[in-house]
Protein backbone atom coordinates (compact mmCIF):
# COMPACT_ATOMS: atom_id res chain seq x y z
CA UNK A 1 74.89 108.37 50.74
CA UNK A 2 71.31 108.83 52.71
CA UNK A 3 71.66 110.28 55.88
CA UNK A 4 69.79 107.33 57.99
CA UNK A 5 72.78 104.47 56.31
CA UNK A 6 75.37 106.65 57.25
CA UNK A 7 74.16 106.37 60.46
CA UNK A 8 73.86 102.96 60.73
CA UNK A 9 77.15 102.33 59.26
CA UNK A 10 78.76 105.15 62.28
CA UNK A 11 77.03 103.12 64.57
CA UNK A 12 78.48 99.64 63.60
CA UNK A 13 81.48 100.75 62.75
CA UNK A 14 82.10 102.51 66.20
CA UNK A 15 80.02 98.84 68.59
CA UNK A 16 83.26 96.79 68.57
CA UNK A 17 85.03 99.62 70.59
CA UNK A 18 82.03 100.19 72.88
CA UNK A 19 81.89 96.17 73.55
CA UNK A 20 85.24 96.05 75.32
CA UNK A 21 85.48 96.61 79.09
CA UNK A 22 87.56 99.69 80.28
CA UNK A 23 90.67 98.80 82.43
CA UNK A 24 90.65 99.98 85.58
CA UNK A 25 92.57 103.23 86.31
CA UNK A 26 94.64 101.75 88.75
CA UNK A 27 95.03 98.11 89.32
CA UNK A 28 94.43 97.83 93.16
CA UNK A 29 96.46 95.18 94.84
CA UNK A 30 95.87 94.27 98.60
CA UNK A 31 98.54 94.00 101.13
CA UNK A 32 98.30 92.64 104.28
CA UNK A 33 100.94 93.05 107.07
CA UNK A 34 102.27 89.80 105.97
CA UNK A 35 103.60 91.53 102.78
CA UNK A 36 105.60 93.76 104.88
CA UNK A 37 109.09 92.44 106.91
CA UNK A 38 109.02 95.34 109.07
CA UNK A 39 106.54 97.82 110.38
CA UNK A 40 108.81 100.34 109.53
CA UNK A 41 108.15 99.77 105.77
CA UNK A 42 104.60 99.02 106.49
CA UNK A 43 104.35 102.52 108.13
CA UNK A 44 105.95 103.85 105.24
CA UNK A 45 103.45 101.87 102.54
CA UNK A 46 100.54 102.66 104.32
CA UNK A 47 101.08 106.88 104.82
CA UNK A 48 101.64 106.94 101.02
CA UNK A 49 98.56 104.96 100.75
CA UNK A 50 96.92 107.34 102.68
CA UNK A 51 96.86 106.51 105.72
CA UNK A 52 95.36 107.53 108.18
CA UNK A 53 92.50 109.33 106.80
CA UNK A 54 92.35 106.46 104.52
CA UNK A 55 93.41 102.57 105.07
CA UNK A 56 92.51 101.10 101.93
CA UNK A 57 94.38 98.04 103.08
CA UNK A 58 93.22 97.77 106.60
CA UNK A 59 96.58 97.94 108.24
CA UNK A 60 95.83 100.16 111.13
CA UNK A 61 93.47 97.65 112.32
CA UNK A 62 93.01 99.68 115.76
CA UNK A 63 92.79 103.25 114.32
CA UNK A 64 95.72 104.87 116.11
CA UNK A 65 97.89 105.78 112.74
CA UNK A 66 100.49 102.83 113.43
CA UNK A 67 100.15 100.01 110.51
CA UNK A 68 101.03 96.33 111.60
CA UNK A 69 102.13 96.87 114.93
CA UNK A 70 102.28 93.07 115.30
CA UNK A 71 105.76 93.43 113.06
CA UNK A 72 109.48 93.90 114.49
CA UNK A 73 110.03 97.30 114.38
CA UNK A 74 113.29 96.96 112.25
């Protein structure tokens, strides 16, 4: 088979899988402190999160390293 059809043929063979979208690494869902009964499982939610270098979620909405503060404490 000629070099240049073999080519072609690669190539359409491989465009279906190169159409498709990738999937997110990691589905990302965003919780609010409604989502939480306590703030004590907020807390907990939002340090393995990353907070508080990082609030993905926005729960530390004053910056101090407490999430939800708004939320009975137990």
């Amino acid at each position: 088979m000629p070099r240049t059809r073999r080519s072609v043929l690669l190539a359409l063979a491989a465009a279906p899988a190169l159409a498709l979208p990738a999937a997110p690494a990691l589905a990302f869902r965003d919780r609010d402190c409604g989502d939480f009964k306590t703030q004590r499982q907020a807390q907990r939610f939002f340090r393995r999160a990353g907070g508080p270098r990082e609030d993905p979620h926005r729960l530390d909405s004053d910056h101090d390293g407490k999430a939800c503060e708004d939320l009975p404490r137990r």
